[in-house]
C-alpha atoms as a PDB file:
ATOM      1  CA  UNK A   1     132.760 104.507 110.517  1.00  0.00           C
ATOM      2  CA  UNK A   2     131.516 101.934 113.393  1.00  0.00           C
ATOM      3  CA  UNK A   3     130.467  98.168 112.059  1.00  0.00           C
ATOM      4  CA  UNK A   4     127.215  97.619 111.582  1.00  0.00           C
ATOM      5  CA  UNK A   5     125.271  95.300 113.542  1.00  0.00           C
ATOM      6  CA  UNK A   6     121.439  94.564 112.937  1.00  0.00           C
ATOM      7  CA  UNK A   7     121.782  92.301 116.224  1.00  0.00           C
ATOM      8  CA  UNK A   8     120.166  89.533 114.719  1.00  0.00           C
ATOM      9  CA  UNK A   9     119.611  85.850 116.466  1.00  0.00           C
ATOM     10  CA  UNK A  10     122.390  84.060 116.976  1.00  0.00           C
ATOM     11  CA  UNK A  11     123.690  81.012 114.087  1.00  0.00           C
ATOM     12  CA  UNK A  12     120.950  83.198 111.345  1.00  0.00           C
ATOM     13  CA  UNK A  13     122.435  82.872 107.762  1.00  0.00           C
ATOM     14  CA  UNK A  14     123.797  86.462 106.624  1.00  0.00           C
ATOM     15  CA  UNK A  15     122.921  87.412 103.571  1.00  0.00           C
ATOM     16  CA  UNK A  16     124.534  90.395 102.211  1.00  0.00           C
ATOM     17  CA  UNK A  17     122.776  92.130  98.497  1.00  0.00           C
ATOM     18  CA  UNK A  18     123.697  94.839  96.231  1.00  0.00           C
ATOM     19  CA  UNK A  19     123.227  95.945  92.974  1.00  0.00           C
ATOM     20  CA  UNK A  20     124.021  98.048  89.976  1.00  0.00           C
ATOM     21  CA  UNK A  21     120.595  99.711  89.280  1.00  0.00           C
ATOM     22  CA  UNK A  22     120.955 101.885  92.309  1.00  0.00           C
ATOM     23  CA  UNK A  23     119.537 101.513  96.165  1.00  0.00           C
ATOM     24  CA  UNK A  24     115.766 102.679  94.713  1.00  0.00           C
ATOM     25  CA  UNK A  25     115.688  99.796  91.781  1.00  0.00           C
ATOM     26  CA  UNK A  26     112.425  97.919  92.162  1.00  0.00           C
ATOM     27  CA  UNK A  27     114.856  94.602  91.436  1.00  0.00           C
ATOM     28  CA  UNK A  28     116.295  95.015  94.579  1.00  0.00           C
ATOM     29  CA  UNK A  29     113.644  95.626  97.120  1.00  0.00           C
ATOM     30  CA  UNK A  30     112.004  92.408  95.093  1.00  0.00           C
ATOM     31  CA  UNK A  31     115.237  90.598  96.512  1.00  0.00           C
ATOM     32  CA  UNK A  32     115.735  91.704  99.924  1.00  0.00           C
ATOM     33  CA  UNK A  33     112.123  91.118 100.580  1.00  0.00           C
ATOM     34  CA  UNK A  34     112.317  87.372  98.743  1.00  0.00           C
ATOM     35  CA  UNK A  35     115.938  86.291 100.646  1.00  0.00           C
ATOM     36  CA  UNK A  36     114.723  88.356 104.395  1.00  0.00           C
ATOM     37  CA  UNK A  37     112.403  84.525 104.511  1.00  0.00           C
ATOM     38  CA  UNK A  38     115.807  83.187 104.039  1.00  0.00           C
ATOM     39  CA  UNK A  39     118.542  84.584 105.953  1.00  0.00           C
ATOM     40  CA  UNK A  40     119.149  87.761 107.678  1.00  0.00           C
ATOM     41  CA  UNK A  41     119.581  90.745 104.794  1.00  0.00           C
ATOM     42  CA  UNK A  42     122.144  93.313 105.302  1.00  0.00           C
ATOM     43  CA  UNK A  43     121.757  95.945 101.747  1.00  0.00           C
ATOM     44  CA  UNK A  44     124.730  97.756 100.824  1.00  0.00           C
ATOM     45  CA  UNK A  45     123.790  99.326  97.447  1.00  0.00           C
ATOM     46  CA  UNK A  46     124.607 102.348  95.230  1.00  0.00           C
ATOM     47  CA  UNK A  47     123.274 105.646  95.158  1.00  0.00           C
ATOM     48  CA  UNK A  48     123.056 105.652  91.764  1.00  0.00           C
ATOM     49  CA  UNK A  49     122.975 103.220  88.779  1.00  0.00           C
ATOM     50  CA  UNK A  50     126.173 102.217  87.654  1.00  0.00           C
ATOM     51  CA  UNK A  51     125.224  99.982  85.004  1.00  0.00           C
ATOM     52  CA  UNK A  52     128.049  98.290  82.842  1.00  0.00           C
ATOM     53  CA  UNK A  53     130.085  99.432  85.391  1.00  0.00           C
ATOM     54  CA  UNK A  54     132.080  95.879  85.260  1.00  0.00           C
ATOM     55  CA  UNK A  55     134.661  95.606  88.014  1.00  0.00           C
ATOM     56  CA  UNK A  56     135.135  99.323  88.797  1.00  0.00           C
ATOM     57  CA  UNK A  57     136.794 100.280  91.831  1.00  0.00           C
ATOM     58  CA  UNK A  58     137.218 103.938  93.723  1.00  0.00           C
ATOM     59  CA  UNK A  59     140.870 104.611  95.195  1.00  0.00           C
ATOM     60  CA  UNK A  60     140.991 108.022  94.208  1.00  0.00           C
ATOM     61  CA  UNK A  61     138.857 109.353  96.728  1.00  0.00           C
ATOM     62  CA  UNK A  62     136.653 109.071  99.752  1.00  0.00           C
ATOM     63  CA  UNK A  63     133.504 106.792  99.905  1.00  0.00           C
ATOM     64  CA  UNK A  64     130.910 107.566 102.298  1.00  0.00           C
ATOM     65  CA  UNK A  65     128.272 104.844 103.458  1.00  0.00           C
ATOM     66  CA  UNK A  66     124.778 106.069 104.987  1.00  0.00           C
ATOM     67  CA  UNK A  67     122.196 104.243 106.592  1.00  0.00           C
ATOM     68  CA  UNK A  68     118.569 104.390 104.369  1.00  0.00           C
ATOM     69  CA  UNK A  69     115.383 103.221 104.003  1.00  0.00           C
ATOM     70  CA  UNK A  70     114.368 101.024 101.191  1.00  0.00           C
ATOM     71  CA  UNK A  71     111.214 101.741  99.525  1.00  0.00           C
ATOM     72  CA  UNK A  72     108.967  99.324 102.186  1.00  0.00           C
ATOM     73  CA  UNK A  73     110.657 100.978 105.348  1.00  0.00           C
ATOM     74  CA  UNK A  74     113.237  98.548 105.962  1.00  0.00           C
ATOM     75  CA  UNK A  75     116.766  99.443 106.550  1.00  0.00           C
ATOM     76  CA  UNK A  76     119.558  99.872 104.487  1.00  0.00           C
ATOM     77  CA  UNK A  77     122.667 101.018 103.498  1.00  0.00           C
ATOM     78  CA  UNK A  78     123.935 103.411 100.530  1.00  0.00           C
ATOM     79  CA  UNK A  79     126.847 104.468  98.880  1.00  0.00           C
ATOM     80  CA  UNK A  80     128.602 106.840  96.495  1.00  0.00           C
ATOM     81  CA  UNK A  81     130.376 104.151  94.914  1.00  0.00           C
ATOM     82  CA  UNK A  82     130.256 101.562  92.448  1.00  0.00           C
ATOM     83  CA  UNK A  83     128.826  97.896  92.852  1.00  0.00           C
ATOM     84  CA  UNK A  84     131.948  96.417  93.823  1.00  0.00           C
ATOM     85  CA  UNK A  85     133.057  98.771  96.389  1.00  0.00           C
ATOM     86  CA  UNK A  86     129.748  98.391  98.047  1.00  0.00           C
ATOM     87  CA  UNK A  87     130.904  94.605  98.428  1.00  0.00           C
ATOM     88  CA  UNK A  88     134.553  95.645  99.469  1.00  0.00           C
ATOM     89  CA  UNK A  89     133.113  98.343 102.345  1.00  0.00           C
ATOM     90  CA  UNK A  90     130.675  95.501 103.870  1.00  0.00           C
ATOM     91  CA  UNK A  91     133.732  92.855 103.619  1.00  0.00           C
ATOM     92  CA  UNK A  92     136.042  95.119 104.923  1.00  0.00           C
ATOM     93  CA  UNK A  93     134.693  95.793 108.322  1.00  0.00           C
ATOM     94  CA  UNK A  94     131.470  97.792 107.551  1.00  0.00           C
ATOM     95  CA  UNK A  95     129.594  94.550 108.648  1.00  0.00           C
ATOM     96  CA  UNK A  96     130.030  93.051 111.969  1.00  0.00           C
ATOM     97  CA  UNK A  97     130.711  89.797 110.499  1.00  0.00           C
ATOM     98  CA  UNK A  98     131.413  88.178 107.228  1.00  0.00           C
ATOM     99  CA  UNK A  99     127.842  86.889 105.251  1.00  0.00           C
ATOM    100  CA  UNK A 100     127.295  83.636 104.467  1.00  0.00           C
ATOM    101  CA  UNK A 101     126.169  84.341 100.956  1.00  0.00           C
ATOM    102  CA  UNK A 102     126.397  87.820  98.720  1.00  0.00           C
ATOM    103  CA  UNK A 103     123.523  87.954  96.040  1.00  0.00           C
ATOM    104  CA  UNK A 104     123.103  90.845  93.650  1.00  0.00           C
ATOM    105  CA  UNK A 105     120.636  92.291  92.004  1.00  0.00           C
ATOM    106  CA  UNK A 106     118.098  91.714  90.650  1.00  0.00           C
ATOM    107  CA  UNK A 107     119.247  93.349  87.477  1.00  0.00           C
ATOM    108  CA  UNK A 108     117.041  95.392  85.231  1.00  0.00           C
ATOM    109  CA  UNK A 109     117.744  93.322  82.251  1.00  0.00           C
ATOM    110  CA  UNK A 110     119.776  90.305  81.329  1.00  0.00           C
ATOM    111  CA  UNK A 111     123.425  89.754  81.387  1.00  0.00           C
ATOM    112  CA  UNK A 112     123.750  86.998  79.007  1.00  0.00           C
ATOM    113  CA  UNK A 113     127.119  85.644  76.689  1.00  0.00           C
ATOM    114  CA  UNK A 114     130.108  87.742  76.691  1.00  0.00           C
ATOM    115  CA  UNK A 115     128.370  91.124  77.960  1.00  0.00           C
ATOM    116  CA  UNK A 116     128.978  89.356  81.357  1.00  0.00           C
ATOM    117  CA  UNK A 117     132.167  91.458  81.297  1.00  0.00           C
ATOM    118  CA  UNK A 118     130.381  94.410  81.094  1.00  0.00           C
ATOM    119  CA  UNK A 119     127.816  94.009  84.362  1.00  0.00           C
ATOM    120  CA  UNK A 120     128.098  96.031  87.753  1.00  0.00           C
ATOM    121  CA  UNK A 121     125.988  93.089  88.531  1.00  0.00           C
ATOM    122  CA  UNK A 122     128.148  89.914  88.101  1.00  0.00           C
ATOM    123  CA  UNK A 123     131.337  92.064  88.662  1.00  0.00           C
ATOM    124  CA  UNK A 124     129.760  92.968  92.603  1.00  0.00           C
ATOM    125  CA  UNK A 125     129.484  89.025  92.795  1.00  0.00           C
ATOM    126  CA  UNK A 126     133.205  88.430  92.123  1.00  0.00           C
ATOM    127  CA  UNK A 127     134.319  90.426  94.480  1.00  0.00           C
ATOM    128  CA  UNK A 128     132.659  88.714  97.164  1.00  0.00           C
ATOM    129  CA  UNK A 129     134.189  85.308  95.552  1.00  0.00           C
ATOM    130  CA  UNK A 130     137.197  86.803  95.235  1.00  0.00           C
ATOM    131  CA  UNK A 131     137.248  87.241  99.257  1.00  0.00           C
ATOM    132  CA  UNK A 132     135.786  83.686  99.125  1.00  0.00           C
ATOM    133  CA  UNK A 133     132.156  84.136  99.713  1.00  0.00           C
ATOM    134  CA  UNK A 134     129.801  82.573  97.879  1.00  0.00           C
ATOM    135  CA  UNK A 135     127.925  85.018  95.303  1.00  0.00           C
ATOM    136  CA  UNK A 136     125.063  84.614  93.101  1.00  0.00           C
ATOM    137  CA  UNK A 137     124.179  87.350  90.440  1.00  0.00           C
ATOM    138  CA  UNK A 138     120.771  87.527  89.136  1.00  0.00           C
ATOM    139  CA  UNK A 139     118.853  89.504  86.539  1.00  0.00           C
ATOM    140  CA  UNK A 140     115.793  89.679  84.812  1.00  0.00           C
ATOM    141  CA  UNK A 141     114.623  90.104  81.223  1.00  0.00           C
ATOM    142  CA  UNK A 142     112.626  92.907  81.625  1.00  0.00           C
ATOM    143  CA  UNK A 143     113.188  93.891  77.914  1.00  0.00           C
ATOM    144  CA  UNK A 144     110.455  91.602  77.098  1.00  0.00           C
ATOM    145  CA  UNK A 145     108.481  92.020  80.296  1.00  0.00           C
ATOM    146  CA  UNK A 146     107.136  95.296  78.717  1.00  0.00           C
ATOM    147  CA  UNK A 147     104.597  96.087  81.296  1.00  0.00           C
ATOM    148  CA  UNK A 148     105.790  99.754  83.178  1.00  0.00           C
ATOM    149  CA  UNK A 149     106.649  97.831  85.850  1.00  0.00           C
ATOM    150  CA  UNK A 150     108.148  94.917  85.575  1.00  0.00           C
ATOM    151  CA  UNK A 151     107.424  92.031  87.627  1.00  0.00           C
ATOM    152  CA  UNK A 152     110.228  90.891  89.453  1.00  0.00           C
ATOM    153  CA  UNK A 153     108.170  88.578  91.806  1.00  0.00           C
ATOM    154  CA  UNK A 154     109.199  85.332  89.914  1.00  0.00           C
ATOM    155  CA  UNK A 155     113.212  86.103  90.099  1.00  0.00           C
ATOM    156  CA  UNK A 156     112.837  87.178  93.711  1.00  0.00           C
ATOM    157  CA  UNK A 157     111.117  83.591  94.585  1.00  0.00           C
ATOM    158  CA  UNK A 158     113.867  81.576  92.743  1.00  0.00           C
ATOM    159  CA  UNK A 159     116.846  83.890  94.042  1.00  0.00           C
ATOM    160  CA  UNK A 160     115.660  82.811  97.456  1.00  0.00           C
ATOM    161  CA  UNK A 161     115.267  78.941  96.753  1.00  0.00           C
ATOM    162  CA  UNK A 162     118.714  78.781  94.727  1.00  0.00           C
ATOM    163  CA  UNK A 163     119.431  80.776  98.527  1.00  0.00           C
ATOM    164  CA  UNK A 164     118.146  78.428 100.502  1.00  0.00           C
ATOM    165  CA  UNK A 165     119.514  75.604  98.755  1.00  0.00           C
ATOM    166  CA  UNK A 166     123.288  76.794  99.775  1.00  0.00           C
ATOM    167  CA  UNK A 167     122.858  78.080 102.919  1.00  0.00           C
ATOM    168  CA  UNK A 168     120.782  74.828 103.788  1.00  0.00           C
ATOM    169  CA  UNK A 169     124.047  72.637 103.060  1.00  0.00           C
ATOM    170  CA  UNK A 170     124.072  72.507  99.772  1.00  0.00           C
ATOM    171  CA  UNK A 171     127.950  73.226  98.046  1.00  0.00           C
ATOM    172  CA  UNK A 172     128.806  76.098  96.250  1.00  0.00           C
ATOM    173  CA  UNK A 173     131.404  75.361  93.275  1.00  0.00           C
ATOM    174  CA  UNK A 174     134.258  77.347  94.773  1.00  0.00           C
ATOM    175  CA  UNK A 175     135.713  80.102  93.199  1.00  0.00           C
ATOM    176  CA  UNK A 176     132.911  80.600  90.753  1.00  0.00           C
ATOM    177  CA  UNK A 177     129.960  82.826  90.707  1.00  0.00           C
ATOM    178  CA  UNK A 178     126.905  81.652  89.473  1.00  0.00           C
ATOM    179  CA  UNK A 179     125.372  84.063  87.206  1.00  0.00           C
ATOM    180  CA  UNK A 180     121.184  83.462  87.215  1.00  0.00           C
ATOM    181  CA  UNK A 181     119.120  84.818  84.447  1.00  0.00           C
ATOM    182  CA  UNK A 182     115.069  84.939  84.377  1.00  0.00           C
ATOM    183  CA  UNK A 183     112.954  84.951  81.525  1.00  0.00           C
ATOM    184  CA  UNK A 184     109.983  86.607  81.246  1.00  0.00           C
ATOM    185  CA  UNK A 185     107.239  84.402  80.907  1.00  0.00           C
ATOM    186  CA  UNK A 186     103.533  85.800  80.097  1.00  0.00           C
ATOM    187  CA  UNK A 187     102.013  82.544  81.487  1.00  0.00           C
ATOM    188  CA  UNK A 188     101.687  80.728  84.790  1.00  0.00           C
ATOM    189  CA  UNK A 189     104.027  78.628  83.654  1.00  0.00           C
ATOM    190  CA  UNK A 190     106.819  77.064  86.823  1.00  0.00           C
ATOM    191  CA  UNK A 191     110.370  78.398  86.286  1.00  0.00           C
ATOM    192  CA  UNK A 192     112.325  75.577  85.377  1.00  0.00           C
ATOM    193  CA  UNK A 193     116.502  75.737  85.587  1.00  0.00           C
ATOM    194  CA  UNK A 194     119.408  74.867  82.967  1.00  0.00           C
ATOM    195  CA  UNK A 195     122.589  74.889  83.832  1.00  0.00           C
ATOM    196  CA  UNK A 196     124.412  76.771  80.860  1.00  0.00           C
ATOM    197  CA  UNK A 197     127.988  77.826  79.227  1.00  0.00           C
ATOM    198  CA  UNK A 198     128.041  81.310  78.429  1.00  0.00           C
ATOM    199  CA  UNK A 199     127.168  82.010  75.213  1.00  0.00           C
ATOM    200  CA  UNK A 200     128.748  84.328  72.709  1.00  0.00           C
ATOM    201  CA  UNK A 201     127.151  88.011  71.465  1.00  0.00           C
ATOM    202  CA  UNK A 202     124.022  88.573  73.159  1.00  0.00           C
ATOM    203  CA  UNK A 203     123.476  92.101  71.308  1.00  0.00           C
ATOM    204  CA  UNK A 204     124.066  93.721  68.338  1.00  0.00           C
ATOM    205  CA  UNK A 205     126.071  96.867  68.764  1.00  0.00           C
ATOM    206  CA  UNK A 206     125.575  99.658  66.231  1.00  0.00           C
ATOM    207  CA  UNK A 207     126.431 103.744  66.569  1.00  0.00           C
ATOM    208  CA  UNK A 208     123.515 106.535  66.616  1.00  0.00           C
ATOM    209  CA  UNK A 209     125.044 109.901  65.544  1.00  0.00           C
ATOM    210  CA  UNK A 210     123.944 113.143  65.457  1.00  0.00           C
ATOM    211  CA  UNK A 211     124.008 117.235  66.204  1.00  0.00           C
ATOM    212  CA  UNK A 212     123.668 118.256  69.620  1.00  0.00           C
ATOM    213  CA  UNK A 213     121.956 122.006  69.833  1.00  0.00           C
ATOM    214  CA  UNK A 214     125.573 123.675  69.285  1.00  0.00           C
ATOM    215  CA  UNK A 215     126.005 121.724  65.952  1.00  0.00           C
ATOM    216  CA  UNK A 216     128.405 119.256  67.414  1.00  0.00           C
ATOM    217  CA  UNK A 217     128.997 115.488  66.652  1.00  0.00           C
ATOM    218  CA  UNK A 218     127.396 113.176  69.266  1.00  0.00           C
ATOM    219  CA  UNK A 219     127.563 109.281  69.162  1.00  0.00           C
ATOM    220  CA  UNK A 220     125.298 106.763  71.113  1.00  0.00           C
ATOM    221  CA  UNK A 221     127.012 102.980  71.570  1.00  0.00           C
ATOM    222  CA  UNK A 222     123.538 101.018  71.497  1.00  0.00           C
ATOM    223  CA  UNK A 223     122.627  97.612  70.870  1.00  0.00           C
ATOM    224  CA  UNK A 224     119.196  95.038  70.366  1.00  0.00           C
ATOM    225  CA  UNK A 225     118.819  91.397  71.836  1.00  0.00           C
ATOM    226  CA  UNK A 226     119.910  88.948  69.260  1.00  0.00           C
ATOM    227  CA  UNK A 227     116.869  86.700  68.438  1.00  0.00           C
ATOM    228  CA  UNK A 228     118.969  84.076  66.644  1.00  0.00           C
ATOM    229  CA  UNK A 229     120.678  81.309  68.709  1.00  0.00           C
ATOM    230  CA  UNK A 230     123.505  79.694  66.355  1.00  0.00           C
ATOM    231  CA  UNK A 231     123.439  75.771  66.054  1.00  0.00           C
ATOM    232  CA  UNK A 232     126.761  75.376  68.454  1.00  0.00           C
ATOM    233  CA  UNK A 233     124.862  77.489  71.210  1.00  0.00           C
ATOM    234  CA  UNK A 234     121.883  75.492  72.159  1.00  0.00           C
ATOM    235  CA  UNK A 235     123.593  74.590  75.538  1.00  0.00           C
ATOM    236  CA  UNK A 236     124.483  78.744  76.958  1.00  0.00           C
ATOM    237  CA  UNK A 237     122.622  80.971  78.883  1.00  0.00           C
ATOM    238  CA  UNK A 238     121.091  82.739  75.377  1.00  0.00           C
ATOM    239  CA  UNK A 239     119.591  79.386  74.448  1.00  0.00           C
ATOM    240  CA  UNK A 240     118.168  78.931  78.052  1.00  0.00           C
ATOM    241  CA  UNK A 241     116.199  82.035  77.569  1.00  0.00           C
ATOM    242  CA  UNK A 242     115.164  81.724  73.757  1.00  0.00           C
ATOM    243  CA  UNK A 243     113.374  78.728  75.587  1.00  0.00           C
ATOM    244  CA  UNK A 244     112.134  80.277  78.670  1.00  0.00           C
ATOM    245  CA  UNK A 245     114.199  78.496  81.054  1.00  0.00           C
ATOM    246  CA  UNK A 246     116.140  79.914  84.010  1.00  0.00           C
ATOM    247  CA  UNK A 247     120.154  79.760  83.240  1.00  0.00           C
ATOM    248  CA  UNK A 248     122.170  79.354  85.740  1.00  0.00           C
ATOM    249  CA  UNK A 249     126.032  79.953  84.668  1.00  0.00           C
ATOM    250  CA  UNK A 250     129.124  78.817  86.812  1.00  0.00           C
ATOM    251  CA  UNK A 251     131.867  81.582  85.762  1.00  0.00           C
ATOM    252  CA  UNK A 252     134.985  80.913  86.963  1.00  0.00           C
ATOM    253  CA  UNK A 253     137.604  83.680  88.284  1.00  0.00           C
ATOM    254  CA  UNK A 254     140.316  82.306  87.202  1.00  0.00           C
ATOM    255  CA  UNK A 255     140.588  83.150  83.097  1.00  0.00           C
ATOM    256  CA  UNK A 256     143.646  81.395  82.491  1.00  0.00           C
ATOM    257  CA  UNK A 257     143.523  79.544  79.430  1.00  0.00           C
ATOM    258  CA  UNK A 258     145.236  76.352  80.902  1.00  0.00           C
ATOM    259  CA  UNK A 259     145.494  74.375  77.592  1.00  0.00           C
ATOM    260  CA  UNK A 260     147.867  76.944  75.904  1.00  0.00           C
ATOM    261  CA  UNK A 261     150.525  77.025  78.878  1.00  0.00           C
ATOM    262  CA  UNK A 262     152.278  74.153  77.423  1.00  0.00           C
ATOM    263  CA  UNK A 263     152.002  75.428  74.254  1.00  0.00           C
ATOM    264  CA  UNK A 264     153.661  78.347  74.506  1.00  0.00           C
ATOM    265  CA  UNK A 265     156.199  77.340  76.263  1.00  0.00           C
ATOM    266  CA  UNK A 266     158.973  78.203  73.157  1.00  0.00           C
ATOM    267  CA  UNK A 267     157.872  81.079  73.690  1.00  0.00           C
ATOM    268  CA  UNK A 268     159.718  82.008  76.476  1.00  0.00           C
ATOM    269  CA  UNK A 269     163.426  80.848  74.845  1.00  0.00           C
ATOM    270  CA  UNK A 270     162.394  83.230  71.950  1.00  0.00           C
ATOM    271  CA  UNK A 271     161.513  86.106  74.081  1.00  0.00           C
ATOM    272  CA  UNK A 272     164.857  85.236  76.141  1.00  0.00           C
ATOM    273  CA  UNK A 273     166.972  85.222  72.561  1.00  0.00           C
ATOM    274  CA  UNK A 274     165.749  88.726  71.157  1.00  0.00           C
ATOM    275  CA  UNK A 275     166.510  90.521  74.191  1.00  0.00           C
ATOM    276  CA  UNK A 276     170.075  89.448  73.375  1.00  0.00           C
END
């Protein structure tokens, strides 16, 4: 397939968003329309949702990319596969040049604590940081925003400062991706930013069972928001939120634990001896 080219004015900031909610998710028209004051927007998104699709890549077939319109006429492009490999197709050579910044999302819900490793939406980000572009992923708690359709106006407008910041000069802590929740706030209160660890569970996990129509088992891995934030937490991304502030994560690629090199070194004479 030729590069694609939008032809836009020469030295514009590129800004190149996906998601995990799919190429019709409310969250990401929200975004393109918030960062397009920004930058210029290239959209290379799913066809379908792929949430909790973490870092999963297609090599086992095809993938076909198609130009679309988003839902306010502007144009796009979609894929049939997963978050990631809508970063990897732009990076590749599907764009005409490499962006300045990747953002994804917004997310329909939060991605909070160790369910990080679970998100289509931060796991799109690293693979832009893992080709060395800056990334930002950002979602919204639209659990609590319980109106039918959630108002991602608020997440869109700080997506594109946090945007404007970088691309204005600002530096991005390299090799990282910042991960950007939103709360949902009922008043007209400013969104104000923490910068946060990531915290530990986020849900609780339980199993629905049942009888499908044929009689058969069936089990449903669900979950609920934790409302409790433990004593040693009050400085992650969970905390942030219980308090209706804007977390903004650093999460680094790199997940060596550095500290326990050294001391595991005797380790490696012990390994050497029982293969004796």
């Amino acid at each position: 397939m030729e590069r694609m080219s939008k032809g836009g004015i020469v030295g514009e900031r590129v800004i190149l968003v996906t998601n995990d909610d799919g190429v019709n998710a409310p969250g990401l028209l929200a975004l393109r329309q918030a960062l397009a004051e920004v930058g210029r927007v290239e959209v290379f998104a799913p066809e379908r949702n792929w949430s909790a699709a973490s870092r999963t890549r297609t090599f086992h077939k095809p993938l076909r990319v198609d130009e679309v319109r988003l839902l306010d006429g502007s144009a796009g492009h979609v894929t049939n596969g997963t978050p990631s490999d809508c970063v990897s197709l732009a990076l590749l050579g599907l764009l005409d040049e490499k962006p300045d910044l990747i953002v994804t999302g917004i997310n329909d819900g939060l991605n909070l604590g160790r369910d990080v490793s679970y998100s289509g939406t931060v796991a799109a980000a690293m693979e832009g940081v893992r080709a060395g572009v800056p990334a930002v992923a950002v979602s919204y708690d639209t659990i609590r925003d319980r109106s039918e359709s959630p108002d991602y106006s608020a997440a869109a407008a700080f997506s594109a400062r946090l945007a404007a910041f970088f691309l204005g000069g600002g530096t991005f802590p390299k090799g990282n991706v910042l991960n950007v929740n939103v709360p949902y706030l009922p008043s007209e209160r400013a969104l104000k930013a923490k910068i946060t660890r990531l915290g530990g569970e986020a849900y609780s996990n339980y199993l629905v069972t049942g009888k499908d129509p044929q009689g058969r088992n069936y089990y449903w891995i669900s979950g609920d928001p934790l409302t409790d934030v433990p004593p040693e937490e009050t400085d992650t991304d969970i905390a942030a939120i219980a308090a209706g502030f804007v977390s903004v994560t650093p999460i680094h690629l790199d997940m060596t634990e550095h500290s326990l090199i050294e001391d595991l070194r005797g380790l490696e004479s012990r390994l050497d001896r029982a293969g004796d």
